[in-house]
Protein backbone atom coordinates (compact mmCIF):
# COMPACT_ATOMS: atom_id res chain seq x y z
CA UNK A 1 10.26 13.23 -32.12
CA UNK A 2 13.14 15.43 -32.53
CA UNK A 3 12.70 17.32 -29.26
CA UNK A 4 12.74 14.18 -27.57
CA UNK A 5 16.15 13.16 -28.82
CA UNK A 6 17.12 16.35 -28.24
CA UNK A 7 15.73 16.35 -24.80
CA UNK A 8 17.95 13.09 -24.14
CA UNK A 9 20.83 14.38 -26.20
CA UNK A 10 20.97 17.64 -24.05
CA UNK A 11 20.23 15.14 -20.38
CA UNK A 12 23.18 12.85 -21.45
CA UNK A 13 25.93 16.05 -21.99
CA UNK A 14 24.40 16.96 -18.50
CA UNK A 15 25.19 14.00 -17.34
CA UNK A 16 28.47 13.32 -18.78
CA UNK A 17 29.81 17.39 -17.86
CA UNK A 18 28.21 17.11 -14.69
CA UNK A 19 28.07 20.50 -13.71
CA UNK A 20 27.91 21.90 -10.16
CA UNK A 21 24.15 22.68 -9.73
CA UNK A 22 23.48 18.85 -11.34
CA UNK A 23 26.22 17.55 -8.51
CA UNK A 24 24.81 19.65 -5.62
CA UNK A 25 21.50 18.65 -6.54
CA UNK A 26 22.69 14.68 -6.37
CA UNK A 27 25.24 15.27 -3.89
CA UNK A 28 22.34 16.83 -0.96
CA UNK A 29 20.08 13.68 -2.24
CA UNK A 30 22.47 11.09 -1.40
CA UNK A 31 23.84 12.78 1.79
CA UNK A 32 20.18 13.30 2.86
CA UNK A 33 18.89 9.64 2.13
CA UNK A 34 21.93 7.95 3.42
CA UNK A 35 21.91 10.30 6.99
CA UNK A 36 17.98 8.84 7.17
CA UNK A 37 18.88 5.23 6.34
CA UNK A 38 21.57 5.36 9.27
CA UNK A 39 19.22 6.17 11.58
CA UNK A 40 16.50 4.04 10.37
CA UNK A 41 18.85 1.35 10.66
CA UNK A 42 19.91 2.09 13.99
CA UNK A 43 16.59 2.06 15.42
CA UNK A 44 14.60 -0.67 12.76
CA UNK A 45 17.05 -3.34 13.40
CA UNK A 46 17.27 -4.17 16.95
CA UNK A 47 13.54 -3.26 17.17
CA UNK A 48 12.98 -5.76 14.28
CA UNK A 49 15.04 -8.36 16.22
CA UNK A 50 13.53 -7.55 19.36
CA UNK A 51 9.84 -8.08 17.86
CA UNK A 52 10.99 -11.54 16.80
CA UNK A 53 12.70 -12.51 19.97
CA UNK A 54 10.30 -11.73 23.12
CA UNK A 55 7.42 -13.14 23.70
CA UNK A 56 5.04 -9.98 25.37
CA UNK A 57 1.24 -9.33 25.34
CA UNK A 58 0.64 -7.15 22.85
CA UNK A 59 3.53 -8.20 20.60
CA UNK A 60 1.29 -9.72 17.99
CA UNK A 61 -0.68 -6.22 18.30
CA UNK A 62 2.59 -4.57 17.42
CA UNK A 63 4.11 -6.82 14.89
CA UNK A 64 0.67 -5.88 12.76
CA UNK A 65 0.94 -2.24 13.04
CA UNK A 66 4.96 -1.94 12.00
CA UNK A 67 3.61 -4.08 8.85
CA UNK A 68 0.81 -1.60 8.10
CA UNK A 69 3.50 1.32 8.51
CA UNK A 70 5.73 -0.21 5.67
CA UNK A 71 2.96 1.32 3.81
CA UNK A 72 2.58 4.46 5.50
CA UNK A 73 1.50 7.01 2.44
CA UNK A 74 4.40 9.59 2.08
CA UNK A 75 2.62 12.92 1.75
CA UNK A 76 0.55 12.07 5.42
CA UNK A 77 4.46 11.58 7.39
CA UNK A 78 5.35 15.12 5.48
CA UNK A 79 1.93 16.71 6.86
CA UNK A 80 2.90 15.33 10.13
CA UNK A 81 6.56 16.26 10.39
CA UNK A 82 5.86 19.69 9.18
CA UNK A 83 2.68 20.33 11.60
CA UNK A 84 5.66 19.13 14.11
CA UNK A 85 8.26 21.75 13.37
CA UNK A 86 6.33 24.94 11.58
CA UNK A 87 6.64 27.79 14.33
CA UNK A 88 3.13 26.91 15.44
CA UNK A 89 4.10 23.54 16.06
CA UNK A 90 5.51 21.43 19.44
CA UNK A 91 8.89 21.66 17.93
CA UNK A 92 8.90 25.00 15.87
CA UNK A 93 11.43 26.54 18.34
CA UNK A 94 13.96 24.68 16.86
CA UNK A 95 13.87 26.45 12.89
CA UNK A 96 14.14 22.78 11.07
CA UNK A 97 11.44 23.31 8.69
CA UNK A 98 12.80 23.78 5.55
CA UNK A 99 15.84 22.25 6.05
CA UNK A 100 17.84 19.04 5.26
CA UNK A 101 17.38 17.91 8.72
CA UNK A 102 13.39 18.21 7.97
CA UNK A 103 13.56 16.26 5.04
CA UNK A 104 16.06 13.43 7.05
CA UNK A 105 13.33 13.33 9.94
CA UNK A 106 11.10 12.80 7.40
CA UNK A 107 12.40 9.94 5.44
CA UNK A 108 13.70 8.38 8.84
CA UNK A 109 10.16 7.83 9.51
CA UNK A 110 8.62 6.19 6.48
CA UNK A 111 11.92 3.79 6.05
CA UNK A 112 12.10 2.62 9.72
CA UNK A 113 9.01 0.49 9.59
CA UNK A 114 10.15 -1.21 5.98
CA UNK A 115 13.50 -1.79 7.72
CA UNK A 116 12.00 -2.89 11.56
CA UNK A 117 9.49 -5.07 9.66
CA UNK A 118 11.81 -6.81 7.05
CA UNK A 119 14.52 -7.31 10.01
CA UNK A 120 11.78 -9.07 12.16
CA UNK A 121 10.49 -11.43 9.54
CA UNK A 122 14.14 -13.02 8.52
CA UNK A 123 15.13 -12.79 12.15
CA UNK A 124 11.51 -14.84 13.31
CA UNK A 125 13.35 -17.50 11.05
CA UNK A 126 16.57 -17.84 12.78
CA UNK A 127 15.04 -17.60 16.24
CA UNK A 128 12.95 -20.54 15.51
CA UNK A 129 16.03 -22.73 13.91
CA UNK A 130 18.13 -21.85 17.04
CA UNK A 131 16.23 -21.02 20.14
CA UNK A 132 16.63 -23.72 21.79
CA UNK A 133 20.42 -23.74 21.43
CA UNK A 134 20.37 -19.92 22.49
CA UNK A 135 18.09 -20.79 26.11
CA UNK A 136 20.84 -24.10 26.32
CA UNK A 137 23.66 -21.90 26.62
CA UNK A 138 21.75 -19.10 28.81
CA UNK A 139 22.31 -16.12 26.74
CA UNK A 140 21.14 -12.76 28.04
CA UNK A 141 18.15 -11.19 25.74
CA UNK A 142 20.49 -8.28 24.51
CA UNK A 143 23.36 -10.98 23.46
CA UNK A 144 20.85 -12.91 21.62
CA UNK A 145 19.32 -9.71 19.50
CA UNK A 146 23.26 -8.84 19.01
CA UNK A 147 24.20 -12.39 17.52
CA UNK A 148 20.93 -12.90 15.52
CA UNK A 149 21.65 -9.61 13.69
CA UNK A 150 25.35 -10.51 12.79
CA UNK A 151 23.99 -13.84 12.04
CA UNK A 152 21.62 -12.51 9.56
CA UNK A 153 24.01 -9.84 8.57
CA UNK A 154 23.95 -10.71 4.66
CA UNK A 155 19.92 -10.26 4.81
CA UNK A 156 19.92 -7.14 6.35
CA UNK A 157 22.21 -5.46 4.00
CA UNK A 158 19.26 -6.48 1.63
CA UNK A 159 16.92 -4.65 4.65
CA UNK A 160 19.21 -1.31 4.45
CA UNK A 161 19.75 -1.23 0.55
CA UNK A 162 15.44 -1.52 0.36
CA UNK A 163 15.46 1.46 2.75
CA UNK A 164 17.55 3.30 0.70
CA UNK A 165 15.93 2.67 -2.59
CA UNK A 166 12.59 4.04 -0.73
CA UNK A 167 14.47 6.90 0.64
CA UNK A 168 16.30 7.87 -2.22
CA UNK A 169 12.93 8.00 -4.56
CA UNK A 170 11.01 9.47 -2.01
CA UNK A 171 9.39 13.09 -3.32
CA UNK A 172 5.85 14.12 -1.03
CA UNK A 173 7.03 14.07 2.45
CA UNK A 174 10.61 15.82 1.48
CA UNK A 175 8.73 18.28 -0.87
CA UNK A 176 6.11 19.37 1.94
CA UNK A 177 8.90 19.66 4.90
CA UNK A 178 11.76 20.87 2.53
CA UNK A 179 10.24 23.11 0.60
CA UNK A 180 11.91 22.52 -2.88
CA UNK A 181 14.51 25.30 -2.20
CA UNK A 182 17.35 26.27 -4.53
CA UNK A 183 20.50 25.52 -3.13
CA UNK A 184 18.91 24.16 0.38
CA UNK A 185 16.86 21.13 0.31
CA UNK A 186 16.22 20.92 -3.67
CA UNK A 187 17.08 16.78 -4.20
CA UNK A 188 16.70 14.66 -7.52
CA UNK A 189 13.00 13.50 -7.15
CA UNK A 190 11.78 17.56 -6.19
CA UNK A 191 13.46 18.55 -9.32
CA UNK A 192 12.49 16.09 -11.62
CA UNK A 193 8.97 17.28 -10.63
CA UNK A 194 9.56 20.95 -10.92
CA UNK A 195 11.74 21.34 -14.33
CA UNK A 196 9.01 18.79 -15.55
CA UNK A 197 6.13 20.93 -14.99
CA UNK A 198 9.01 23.91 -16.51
CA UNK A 199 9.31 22.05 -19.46
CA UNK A 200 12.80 22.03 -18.56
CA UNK A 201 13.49 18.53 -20.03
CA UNK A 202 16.84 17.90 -20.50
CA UNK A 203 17.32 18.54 -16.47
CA UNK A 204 14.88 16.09 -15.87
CA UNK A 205 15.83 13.72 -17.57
CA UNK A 206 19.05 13.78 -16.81
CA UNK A 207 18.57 13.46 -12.97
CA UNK A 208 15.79 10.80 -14.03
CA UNK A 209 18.34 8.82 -15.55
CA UNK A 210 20.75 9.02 -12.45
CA UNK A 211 18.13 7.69 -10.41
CA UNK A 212 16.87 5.28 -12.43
CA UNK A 213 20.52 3.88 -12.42
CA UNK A 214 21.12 4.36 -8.60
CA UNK A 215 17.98 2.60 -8.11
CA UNK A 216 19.62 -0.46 -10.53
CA UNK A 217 22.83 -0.06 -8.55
CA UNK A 218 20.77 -1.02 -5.28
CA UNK A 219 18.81 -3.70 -6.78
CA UNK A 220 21.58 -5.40 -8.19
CA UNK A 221 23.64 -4.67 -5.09
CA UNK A 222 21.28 -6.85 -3.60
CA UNK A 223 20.73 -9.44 -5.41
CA UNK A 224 24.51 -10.57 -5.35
CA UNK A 225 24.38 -9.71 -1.27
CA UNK A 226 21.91 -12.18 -1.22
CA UNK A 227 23.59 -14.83 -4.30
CA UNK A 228 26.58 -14.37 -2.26
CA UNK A 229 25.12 -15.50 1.21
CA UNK A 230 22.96 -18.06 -0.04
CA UNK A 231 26.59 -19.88 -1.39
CA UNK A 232 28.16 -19.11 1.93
CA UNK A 233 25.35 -20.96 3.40
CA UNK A 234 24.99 -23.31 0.81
């Protein structure tokens, strides 16, 4: 019992000092999960919007694979990704295994799907309250997809701040394609599973406890996102 206490004794001093290798170790995990969100974002929400807009053979096809990707198991996108860029691979040429920008591919692809899929399922419900005024006032496709998305604005901040929660906790795929190195690509999740298996406790705990309050941050972030536009609407 008492090296448990002292374990969260020595985490909280971590945490309150905050010393450079804790910061760097935070600082690369935020910089790396918000980079992936960006361009998850960029490329999940018009698709998302799209998907709920046209009408195309297929589209139903489609619209049940991006939902079975939301699910996509981590550790099989890192296996993938790094069969991509090790030196053997299609893209090995360009050196990215082992990198940040390895672990940002990586993440990109497992939150895109949560992101396209939630964006198409709140969007299906606006496009069926105002379709008919869209087709009424002749819209082009692209200016509908635009004005849905700012419509539904307060809904997909939800969308991003999900993505980000995923990204942000996410330890196989970053692990296989970063490598867990010192100084490089080591984030808060990869060291929370080394310095446990250490027995370096303290460490652990303390970036455990970050997390664990980023990930409350996001959820709560959220929630008022979504208290907030349901009075706007209200």
């Amino acid at each position: 019992m008492s090296d448990f206490s002292e374990a969260f004794a020595a985490a909280f001093a971590l945490i309150i000092s905050f010393e450079s290798s804790l910061a760097e170790i935070v600082g690369l995990s935020l910089q790396i999960s918000l980079i992936a969100v960006l361009l998850a974002s960029l490329i999940g929400l018009p698709l998302g919007a799209a998907l709920a807009v046209f009408r195309f053979p297929g589209r139903l096809t489609l619209v049940v694979i991006l939902n079975a990707l939301m699910g996509l198991p981590p550790v099989v996108v890192g296996l993938i990704v790094y069969l991509l860029l090790s030196r053997s691979g299609p893209l090995g040429t360009l050196g990215l295994l082992f990198t940040p920008t390895a672990m940002i591919i990586a993440q990109t692809i497992l939150i895109t799907p949560i992101i396209a899929a939630l964006t198409r399922q709140s969007t299906d419900t606006l496009w069926k309250e105002y379709s008919e005024q869209f087709r009424s006032l002749g819209t082009r496709p692209d200016e509908t997809v635009i004005a849905l998305l700012w419509d539904n604005r307060f809904s997909l901040v939800t969308t991003i701040l999900a993505g980000f929660g995923r990204a942000s906790a996410e330890v196989g795929a970053v692990m296989i394609v970063g490598g867990n190195i010192d100084h490089v690509t080591r984030v808060m999740t990869t060291t929370i599973a080394l310095e446990t298996s250490k027995g370096n406790l303290a460490l652990a705990l303390g970036l455990g406890i970050i997390l664990l309050c980023l990930a409350l941050g996001v959820n709560a972030a959220a929630f008022l996102i979504n208290e907030a536009a349901v009075k706007r609407h209200g």
